[in-house]
N, C-alpha and C. Protein backbone atom coordinates (compact mmCIF):
# COMPACT_ATOMS: atom_id res chain seq x y z
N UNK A 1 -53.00 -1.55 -15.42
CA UNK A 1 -51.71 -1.31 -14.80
C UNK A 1 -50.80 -2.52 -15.03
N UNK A 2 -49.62 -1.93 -15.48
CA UNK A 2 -48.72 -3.48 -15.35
C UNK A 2 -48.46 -3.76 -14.26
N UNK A 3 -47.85 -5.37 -14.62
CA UNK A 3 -47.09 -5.83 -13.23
C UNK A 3 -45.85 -5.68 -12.53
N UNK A 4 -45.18 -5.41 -11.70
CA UNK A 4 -43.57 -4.96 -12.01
C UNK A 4 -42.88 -6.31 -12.53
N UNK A 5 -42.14 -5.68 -12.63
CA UNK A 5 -41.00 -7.29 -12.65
C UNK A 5 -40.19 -7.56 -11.89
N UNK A 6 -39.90 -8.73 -12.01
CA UNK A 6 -38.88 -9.47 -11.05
C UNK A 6 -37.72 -8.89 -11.03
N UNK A 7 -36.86 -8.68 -9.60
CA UNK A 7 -35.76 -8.37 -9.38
C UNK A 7 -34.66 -9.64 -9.38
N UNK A 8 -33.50 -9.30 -9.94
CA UNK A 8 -32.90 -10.96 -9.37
C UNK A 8 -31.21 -10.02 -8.53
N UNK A 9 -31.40 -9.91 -7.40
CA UNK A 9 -30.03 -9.43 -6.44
C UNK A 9 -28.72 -10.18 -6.50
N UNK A 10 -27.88 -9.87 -6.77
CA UNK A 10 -26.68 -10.74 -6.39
C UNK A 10 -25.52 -9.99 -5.46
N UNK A 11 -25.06 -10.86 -4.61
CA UNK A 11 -24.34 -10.13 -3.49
C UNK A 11 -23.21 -11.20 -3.65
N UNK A 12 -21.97 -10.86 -3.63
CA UNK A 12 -20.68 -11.43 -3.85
C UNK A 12 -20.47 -11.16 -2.33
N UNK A 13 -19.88 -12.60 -2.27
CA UNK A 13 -19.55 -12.57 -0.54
C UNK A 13 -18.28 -11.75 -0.18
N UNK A 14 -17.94 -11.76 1.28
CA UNK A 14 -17.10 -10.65 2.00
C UNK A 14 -15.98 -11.19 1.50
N UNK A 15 -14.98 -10.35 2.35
CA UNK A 15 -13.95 -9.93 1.93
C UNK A 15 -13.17 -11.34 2.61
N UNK A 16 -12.15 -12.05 1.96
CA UNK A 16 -11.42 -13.58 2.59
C UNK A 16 -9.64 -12.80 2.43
N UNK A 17 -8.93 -13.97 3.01
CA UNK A 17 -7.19 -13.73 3.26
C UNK A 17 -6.81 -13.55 1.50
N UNK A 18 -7.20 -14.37 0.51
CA UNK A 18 -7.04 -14.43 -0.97
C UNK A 18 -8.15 -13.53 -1.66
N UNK A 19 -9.11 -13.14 -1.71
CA UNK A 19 -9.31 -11.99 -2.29
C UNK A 19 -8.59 -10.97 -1.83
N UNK A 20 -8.13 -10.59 -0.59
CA UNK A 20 -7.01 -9.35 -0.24
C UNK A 20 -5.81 -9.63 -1.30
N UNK A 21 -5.16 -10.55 -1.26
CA UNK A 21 -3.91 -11.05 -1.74
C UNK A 21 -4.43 -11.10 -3.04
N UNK A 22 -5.15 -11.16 -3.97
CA UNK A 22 -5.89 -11.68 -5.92
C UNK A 22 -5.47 -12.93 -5.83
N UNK A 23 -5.19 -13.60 -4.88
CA UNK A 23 -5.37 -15.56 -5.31
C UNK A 23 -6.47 -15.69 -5.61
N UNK A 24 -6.56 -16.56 -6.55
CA UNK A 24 -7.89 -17.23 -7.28
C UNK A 24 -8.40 -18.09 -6.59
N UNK A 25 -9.53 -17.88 -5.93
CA UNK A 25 -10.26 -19.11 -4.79
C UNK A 25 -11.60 -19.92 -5.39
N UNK A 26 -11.19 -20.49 -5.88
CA UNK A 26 -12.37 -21.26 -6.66
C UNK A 26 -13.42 -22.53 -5.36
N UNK A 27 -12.30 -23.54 -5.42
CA UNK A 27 -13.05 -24.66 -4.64
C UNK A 27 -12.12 -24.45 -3.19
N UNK A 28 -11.55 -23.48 -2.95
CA UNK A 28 -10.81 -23.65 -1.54
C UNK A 28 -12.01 -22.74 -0.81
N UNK A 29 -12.15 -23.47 0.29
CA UNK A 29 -12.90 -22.93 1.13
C UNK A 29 -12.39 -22.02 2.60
N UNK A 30 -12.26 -20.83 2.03
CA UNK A 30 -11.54 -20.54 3.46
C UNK A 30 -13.02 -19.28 3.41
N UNK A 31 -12.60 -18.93 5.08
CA UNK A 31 -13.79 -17.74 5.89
C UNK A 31 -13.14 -16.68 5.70
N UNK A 32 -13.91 -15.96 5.94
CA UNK A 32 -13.97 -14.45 5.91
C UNK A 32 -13.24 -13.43 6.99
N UNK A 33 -12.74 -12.65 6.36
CA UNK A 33 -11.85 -12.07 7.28
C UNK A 33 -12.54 -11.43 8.57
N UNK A 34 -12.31 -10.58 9.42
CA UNK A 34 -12.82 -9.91 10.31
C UNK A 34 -14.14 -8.66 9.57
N UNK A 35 -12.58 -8.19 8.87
CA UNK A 35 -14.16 -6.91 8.04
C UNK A 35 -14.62 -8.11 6.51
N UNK A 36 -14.33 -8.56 6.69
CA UNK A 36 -15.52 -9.54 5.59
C UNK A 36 -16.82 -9.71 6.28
N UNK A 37 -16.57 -10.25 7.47
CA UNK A 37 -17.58 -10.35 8.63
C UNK A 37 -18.56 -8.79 8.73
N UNK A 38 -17.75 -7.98 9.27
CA UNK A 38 -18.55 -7.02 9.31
C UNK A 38 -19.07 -6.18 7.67
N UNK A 39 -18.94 -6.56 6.99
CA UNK A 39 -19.28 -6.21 5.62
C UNK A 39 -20.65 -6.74 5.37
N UNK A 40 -20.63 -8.33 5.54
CA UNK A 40 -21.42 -9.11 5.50
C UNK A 40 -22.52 -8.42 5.95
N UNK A 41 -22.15 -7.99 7.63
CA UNK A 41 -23.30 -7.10 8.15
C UNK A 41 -23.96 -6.16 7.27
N UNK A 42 -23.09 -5.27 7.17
CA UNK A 42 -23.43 -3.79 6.51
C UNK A 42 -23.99 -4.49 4.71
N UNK A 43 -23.95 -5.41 4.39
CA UNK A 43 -24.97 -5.90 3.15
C UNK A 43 -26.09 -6.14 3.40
N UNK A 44 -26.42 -6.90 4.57
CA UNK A 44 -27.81 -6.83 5.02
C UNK A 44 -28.32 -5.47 5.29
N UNK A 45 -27.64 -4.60 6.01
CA UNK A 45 -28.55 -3.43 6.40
C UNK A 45 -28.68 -2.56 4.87
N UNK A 46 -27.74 -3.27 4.23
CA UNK A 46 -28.21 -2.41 2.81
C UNK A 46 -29.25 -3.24 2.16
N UNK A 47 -29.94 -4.15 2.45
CA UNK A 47 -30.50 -4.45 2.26
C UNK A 47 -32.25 -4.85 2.64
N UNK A 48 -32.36 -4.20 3.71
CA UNK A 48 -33.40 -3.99 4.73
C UNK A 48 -33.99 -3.70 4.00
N UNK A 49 -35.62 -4.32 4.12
CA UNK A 49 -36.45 -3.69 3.64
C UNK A 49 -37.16 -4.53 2.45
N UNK A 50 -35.75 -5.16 1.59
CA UNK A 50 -36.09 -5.47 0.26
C UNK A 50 -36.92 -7.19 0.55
N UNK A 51 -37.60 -7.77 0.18
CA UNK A 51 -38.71 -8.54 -0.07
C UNK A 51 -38.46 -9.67 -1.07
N UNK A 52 -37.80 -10.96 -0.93
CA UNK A 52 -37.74 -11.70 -1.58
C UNK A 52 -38.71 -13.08 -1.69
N UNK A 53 -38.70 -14.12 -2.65
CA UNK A 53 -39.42 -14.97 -2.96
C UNK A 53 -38.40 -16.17 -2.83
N UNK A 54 -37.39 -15.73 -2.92
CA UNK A 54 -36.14 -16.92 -2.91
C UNK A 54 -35.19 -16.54 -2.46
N UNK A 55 -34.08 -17.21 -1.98
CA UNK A 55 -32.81 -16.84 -1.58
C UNK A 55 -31.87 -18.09 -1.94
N UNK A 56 -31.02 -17.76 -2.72
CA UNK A 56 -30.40 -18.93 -3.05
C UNK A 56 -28.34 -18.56 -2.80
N UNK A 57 -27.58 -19.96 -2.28
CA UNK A 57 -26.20 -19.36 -1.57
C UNK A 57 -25.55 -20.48 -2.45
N UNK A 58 -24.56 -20.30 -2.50
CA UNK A 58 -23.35 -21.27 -3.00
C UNK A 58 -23.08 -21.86 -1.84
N UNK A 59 -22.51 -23.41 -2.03
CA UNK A 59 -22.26 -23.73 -0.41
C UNK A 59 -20.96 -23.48 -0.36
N UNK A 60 -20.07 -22.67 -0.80
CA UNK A 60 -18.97 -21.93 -0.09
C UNK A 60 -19.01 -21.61 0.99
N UNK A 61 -18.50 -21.84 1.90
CA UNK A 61 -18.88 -21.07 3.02
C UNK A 61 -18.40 -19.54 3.14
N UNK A 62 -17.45 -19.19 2.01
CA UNK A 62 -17.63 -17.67 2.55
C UNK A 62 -18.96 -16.81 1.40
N UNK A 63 -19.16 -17.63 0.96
CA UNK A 63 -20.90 -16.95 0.30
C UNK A 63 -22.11 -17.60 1.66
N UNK A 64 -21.86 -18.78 1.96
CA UNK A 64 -22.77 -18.95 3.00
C UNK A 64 -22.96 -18.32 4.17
N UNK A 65 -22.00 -18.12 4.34
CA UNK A 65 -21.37 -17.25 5.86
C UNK A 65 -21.84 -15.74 5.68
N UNK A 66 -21.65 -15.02 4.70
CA UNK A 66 -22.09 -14.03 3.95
C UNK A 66 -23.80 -14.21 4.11
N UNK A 67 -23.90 -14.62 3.40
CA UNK A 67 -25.90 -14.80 3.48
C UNK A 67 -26.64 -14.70 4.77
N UNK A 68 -25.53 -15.39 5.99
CA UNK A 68 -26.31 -15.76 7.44
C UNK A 68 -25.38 -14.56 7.89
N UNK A 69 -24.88 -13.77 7.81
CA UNK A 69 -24.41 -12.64 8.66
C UNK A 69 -25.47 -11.36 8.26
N UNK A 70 -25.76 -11.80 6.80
CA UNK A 70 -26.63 -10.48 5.95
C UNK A 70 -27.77 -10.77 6.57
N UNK A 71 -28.43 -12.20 7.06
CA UNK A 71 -29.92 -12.14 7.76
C UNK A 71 -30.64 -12.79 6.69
N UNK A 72 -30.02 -13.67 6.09
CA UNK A 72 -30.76 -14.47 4.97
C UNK A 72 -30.89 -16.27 5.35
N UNK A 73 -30.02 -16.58 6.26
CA UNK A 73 -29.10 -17.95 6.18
C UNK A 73 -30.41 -18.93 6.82
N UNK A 74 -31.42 -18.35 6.83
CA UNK A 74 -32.75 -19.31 7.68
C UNK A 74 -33.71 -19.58 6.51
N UNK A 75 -33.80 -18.92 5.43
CA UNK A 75 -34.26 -18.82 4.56
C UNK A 75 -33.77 -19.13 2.87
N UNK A 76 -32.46 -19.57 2.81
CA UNK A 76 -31.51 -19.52 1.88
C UNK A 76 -31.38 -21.06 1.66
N UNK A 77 -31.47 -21.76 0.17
CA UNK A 77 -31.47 -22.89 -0.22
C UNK A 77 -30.47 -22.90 -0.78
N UNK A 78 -29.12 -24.13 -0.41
CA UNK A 78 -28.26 -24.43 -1.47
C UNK A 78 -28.48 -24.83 -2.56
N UNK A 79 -27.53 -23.47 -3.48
CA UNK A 79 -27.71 -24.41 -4.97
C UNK A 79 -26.23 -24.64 -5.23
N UNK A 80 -25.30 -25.70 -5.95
CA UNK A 80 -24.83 -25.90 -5.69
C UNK A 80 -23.70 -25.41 -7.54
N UNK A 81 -24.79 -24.71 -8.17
CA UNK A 81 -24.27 -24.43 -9.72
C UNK A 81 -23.32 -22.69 -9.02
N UNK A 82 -23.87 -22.09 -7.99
CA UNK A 82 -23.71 -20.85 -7.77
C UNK A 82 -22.32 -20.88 -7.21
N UNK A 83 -21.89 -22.14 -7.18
CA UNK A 83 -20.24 -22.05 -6.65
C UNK A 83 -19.14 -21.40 -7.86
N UNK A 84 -18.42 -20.70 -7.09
CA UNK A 84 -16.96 -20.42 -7.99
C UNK A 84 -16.57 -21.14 -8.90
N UNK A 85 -16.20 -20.45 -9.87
CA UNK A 85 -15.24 -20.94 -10.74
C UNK A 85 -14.09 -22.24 -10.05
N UNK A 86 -13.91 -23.26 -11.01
CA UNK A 86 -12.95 -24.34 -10.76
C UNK A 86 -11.32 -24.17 -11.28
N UNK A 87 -10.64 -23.24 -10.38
CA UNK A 87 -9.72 -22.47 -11.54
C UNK A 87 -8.36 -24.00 -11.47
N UNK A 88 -8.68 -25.29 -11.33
CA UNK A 88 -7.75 -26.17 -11.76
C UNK A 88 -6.23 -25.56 -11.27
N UNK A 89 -5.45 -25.74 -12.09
CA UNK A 89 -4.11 -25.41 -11.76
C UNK A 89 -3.85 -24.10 -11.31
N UNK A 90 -4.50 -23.13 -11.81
CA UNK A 90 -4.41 -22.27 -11.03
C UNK A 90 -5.25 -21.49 -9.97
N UNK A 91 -5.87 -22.88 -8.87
CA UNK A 91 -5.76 -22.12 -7.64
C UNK A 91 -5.02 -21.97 -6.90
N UNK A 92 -5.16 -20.49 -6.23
CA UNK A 92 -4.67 -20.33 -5.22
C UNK A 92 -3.39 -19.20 -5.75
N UNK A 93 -3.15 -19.18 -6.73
CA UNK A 93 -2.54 -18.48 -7.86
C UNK A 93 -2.59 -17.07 -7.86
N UNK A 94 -2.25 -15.75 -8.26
CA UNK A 94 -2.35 -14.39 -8.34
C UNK A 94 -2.26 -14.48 -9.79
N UNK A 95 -3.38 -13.71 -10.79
CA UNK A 95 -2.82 -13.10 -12.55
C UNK A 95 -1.81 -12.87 -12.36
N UNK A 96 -1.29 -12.13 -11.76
CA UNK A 96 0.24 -11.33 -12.08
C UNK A 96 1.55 -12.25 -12.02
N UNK A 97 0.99 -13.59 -11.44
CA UNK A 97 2.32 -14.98 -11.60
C UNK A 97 2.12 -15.80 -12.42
N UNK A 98 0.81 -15.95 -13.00
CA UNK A 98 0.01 -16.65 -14.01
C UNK A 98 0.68 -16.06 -15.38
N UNK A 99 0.73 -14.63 -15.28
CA UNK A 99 1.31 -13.94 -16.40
C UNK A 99 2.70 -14.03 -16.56
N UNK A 100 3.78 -13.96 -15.81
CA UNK A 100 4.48 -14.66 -16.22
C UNK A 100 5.51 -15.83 -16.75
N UNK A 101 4.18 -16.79 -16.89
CA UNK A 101 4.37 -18.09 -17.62
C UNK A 101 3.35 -17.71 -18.79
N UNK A 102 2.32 -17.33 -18.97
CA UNK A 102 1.57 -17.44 -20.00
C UNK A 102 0.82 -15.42 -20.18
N UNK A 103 1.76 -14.80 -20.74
CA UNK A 103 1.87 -13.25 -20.75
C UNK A 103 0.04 -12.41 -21.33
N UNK A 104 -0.41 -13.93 -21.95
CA UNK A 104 -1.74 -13.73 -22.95
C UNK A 104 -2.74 -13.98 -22.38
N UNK A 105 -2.68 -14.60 -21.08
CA UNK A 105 -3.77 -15.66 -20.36
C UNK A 105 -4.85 -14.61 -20.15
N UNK A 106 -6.26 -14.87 -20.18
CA UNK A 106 -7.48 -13.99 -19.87
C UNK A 106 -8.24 -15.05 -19.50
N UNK A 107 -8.60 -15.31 -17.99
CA UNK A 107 -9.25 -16.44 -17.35
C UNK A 107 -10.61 -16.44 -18.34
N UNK A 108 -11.51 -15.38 -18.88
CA UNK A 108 -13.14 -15.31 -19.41
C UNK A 108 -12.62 -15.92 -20.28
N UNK A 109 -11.40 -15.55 -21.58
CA UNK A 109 -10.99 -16.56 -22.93
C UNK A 109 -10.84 -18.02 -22.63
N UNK A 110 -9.48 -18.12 -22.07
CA UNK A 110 -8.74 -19.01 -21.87
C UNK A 110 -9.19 -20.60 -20.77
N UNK A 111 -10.00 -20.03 -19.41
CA UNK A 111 -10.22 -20.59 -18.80
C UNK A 111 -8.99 -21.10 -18.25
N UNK A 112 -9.00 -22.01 -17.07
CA UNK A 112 -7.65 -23.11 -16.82
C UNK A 112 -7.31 -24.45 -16.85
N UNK A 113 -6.14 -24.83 -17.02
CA UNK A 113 -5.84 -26.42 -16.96
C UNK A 113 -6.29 -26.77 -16.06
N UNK A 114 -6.88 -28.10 -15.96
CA UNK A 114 -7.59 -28.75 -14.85
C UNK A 114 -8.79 -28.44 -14.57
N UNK A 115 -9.19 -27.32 -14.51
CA UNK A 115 -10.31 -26.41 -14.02
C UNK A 115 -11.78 -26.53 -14.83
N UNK A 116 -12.34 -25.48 -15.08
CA UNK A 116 -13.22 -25.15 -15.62
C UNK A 116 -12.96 -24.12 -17.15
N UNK A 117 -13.58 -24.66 -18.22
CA UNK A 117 -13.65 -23.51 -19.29
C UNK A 117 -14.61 -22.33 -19.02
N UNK A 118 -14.57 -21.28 -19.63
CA UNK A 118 -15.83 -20.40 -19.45
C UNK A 118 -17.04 -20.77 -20.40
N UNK A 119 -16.95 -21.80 -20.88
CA UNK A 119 -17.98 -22.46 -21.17
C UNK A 119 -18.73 -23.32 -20.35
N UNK A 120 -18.31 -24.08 -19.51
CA UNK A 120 -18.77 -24.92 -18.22
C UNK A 120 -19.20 -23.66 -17.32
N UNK A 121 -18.81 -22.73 -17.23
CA UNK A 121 -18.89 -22.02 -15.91
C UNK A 121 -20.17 -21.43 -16.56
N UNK A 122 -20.67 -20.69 -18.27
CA UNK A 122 -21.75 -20.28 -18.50
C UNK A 122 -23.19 -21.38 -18.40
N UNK A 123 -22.34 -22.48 -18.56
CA UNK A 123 -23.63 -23.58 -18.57
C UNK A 123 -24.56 -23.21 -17.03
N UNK A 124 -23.24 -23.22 -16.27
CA UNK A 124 -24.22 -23.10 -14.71
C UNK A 124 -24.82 -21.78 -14.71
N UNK A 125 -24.39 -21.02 -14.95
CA UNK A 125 -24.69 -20.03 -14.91
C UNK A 125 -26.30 -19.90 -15.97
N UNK A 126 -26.86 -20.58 -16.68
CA UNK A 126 -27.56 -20.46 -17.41
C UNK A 126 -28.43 -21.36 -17.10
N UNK A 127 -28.48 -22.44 -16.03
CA UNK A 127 -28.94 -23.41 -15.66
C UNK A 127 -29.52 -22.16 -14.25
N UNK A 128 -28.22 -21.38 -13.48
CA UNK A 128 -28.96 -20.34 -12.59
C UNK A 128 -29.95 -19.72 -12.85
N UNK A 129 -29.57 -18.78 -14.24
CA UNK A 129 -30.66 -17.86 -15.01
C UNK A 129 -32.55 -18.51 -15.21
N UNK A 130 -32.24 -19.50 -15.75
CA UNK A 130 -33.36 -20.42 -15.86
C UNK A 130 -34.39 -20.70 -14.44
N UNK A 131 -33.61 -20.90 -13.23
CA UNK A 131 -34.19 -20.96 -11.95
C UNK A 131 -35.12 -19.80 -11.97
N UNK A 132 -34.20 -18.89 -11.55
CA UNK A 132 -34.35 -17.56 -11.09
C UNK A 132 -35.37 -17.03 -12.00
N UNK A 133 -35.91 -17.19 -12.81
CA UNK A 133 -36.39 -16.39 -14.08
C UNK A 133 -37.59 -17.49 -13.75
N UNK A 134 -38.30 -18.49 -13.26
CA UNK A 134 -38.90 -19.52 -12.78
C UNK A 134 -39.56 -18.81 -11.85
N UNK A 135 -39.21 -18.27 -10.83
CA UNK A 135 -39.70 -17.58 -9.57
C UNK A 135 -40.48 -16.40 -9.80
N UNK A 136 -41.83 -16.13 -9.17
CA UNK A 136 -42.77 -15.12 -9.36
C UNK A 136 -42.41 -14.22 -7.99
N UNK A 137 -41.38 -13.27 -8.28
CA UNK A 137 -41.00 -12.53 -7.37
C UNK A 137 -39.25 -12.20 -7.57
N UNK A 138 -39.06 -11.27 -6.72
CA UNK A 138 -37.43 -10.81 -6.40
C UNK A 138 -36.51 -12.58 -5.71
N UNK A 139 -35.51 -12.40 -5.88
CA UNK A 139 -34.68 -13.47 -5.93
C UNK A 139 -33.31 -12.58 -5.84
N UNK A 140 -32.54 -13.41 -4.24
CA UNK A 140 -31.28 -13.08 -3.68
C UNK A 140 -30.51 -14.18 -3.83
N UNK A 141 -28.80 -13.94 -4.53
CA UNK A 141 -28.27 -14.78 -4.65
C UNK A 141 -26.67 -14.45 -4.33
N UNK A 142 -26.04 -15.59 -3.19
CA UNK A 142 -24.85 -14.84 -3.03
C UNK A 142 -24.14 -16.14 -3.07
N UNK A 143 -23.02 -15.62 -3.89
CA UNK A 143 -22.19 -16.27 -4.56
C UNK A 143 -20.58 -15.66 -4.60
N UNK A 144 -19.83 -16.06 -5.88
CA UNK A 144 -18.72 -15.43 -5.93
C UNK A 144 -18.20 -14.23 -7.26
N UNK A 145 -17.13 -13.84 -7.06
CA UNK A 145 -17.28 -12.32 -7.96
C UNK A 145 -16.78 -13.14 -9.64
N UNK A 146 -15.97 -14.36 -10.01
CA UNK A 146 -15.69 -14.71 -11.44
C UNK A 146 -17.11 -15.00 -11.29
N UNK A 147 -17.62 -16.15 -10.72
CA UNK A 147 -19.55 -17.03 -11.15
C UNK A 147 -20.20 -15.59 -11.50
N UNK A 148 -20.55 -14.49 -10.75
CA UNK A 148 -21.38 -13.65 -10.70
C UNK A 148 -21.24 -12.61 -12.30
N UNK A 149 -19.83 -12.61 -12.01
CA UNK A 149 -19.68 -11.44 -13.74
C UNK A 149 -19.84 -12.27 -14.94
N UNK A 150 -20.27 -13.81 -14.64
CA UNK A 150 -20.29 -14.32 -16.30
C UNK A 150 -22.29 -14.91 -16.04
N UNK A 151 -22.55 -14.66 -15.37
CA UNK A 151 -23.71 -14.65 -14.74
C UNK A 151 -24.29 -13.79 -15.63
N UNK A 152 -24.10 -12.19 -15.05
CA UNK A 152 -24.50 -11.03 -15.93
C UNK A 152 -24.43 -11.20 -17.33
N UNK A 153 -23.30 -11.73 -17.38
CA UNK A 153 -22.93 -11.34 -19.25
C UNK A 153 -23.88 -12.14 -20.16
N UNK A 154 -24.08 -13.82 -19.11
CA UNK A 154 -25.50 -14.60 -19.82
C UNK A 154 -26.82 -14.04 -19.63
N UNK A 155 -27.12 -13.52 -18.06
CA UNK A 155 -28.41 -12.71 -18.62
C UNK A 155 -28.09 -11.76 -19.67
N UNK A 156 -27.74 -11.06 -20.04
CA UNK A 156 -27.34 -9.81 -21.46
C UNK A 156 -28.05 -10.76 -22.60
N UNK A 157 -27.51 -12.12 -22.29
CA UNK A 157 -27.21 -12.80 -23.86
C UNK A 157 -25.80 -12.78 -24.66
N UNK A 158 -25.15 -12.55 -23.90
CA UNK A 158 -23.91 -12.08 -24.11
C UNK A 158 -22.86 -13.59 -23.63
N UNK A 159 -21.88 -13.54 -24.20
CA UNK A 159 -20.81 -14.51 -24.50
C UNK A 159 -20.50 -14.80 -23.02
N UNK A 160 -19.75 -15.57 -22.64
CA UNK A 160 -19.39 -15.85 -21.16
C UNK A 160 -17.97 -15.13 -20.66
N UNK A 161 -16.96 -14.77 -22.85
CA UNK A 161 -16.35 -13.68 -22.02
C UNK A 161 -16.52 -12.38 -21.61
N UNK A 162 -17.84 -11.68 -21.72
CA UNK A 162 -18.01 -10.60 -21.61
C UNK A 162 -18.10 -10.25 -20.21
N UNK A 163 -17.93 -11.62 -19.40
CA UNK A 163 -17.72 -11.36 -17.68
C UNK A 163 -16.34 -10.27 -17.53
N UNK A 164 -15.50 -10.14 -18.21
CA UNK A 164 -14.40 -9.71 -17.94
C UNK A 164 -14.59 -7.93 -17.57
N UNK A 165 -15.65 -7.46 -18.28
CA UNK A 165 -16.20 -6.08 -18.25
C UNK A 165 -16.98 -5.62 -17.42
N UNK A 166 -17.37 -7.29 -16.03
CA UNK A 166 -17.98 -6.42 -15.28
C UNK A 166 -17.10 -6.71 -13.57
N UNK A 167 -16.36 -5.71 -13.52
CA UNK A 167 -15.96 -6.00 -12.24
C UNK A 167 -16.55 -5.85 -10.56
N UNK A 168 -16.05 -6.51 -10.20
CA UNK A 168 -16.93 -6.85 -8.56
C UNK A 168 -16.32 -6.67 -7.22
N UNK A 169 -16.49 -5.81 -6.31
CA UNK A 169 -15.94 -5.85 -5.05
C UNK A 169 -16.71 -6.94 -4.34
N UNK A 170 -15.62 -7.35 -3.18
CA UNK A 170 -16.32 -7.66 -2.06
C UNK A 170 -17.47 -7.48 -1.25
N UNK A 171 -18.52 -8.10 -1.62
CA UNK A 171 -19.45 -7.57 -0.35
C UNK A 171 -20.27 -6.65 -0.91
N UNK A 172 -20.27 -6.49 -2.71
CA UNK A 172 -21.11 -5.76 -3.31
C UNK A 172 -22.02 -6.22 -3.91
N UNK A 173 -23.21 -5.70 -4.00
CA UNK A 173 -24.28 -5.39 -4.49
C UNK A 173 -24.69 -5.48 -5.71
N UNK A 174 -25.34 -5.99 -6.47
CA UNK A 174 -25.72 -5.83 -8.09
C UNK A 174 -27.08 -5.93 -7.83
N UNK A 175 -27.66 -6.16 -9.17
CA UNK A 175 -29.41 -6.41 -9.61
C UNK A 175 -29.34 -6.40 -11.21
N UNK A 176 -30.11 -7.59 -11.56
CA UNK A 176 -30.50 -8.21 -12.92
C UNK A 176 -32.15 -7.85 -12.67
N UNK A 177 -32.61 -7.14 -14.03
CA UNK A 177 -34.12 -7.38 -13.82
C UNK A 177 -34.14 -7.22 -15.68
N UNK A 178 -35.54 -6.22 -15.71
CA UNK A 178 -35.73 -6.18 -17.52
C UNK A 178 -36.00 -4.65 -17.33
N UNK A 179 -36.00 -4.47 -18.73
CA UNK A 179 -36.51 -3.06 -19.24
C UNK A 179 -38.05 -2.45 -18.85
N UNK A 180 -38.50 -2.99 -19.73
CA UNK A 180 -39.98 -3.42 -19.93
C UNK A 180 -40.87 -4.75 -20.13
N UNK A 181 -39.95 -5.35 -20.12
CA UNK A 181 -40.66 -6.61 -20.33
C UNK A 181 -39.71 -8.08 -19.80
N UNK A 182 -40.44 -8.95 -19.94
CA UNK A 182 -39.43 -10.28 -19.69
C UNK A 182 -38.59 -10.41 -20.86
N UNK A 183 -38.59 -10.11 -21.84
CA UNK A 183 -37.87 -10.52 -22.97
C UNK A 183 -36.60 -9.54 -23.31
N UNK A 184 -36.81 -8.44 -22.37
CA UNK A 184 -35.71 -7.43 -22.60
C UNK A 184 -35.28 -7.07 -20.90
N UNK A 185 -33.72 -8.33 -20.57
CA UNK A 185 -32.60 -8.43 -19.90
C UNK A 185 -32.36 -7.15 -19.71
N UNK A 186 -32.12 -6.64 -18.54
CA UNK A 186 -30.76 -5.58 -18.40
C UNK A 186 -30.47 -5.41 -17.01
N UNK A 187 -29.23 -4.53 -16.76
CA UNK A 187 -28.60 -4.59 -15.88
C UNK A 187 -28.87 -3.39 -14.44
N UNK A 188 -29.68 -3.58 -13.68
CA UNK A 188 -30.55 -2.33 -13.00
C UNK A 188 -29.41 -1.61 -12.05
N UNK A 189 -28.42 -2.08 -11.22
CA UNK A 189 -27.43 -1.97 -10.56
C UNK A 189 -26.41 -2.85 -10.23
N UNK A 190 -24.96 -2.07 -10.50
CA UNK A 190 -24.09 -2.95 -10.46
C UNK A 190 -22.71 -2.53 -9.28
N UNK A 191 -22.44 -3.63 -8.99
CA UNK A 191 -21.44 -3.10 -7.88
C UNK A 191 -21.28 -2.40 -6.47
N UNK A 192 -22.55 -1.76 -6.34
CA UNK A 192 -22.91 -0.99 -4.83
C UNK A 192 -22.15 -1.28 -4.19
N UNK A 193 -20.78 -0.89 -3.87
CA UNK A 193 -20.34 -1.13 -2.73
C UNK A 193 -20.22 0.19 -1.70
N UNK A 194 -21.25 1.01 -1.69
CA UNK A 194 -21.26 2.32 -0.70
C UNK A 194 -21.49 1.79 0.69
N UNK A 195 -21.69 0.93 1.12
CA UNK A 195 -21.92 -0.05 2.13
C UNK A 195 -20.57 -0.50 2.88
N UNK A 196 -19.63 -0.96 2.55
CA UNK A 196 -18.66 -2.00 2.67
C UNK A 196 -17.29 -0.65 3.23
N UNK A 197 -16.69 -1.64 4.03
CA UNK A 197 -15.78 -0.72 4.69
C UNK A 197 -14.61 -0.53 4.40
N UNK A 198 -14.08 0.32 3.59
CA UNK A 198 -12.51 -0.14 3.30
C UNK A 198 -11.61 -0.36 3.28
């Protein structure tokens, strides 16, 4: 009989004042709204049941805050690669004002002044992969929705802009595991947000 394989979960934290608004929240630390809060909840109960070996949080606090509302936060080790994107000049920013100064800009291409390239952001992200893939068992990780979609695109093997193709709600749900084997990546569920309140 084989063995199963490892699950690796990722849960993008609740819902904040700038994800409502599309400001880019990289290193600003603000909390979670009211239904971010209760979202948070309703991720844990979607999550009952499931059996991990690790739990790992960004120290954001609205991914941390997220983790200890879901019923993880006693058990959850900061790592500190799982933080957001560094969007430099443009935090705090909306695409749609970004665009008109620079009409071409694609944060996965382009990255930002000051900030982070999507090359820095895949390094961590591949420095994550490496952890996680370390662990003999399922592995929970809550973080943010740019870190998390270029996350995916490095497990694939895939470029760091191919984050752009996987989009993320608040307070949703994914899973990285393999096919059949360790050597064959893929993507088991993405996005679950049947949970989350709207």
């Amino acid at each position: 009989m084989t063995e199963s394989l490892p699950i690796i979960y990722l849960a993008r934290h609740g819902e904040t004042a700038w994800s409502l608004s599309g400001q880019h929240t990289g290193t600003t630390d603000i909390p979670l709204t009211e239904r971010g809060q209760r979202n948070a909840r309703q991720l844990g109960e979607r999550m009952r049941g499931l059996v991990f070996a690790k739990v790992f949080t960004s120290p954001l606090v609205r991914a941390a805050r997220t983790c200890e509302l879901a019923g993880f936060g006693a058990s959850a080790e900061v790592d500190p690669d799982l933080r957001e994107w560094n969007y430099g000049a443009y935090e705090g920013r909306r695409t749609v004002d970004i665009h008109k100064e620079r009409p071409d800009w694609q944060l996965f291409r382009d990255g930002c002044p000051g900030g982070e390239s999507p090359g820095q952001v895949a390094a961590r992200a591949d420095r994550v992969a490496a952890r996680v893939r370390a662990v003999a068992g399922n592995v929970l990780l809550f973080s943010s929705g740019h870190f998390l979609r270029i996350l995916a695109a490095r497990w694939l093997g895939l470029e760091a802009a191919a984050g752009r193709y996987f989009l993320l709600g608040t307070a949703a749900l994914s899973a990285l595991g393999y096919e059949h084997k360790l050597s064959q990546p893929a993507i088991r569920l993405w996005n679950d947000t049947r949970h989350v309140e709207a």
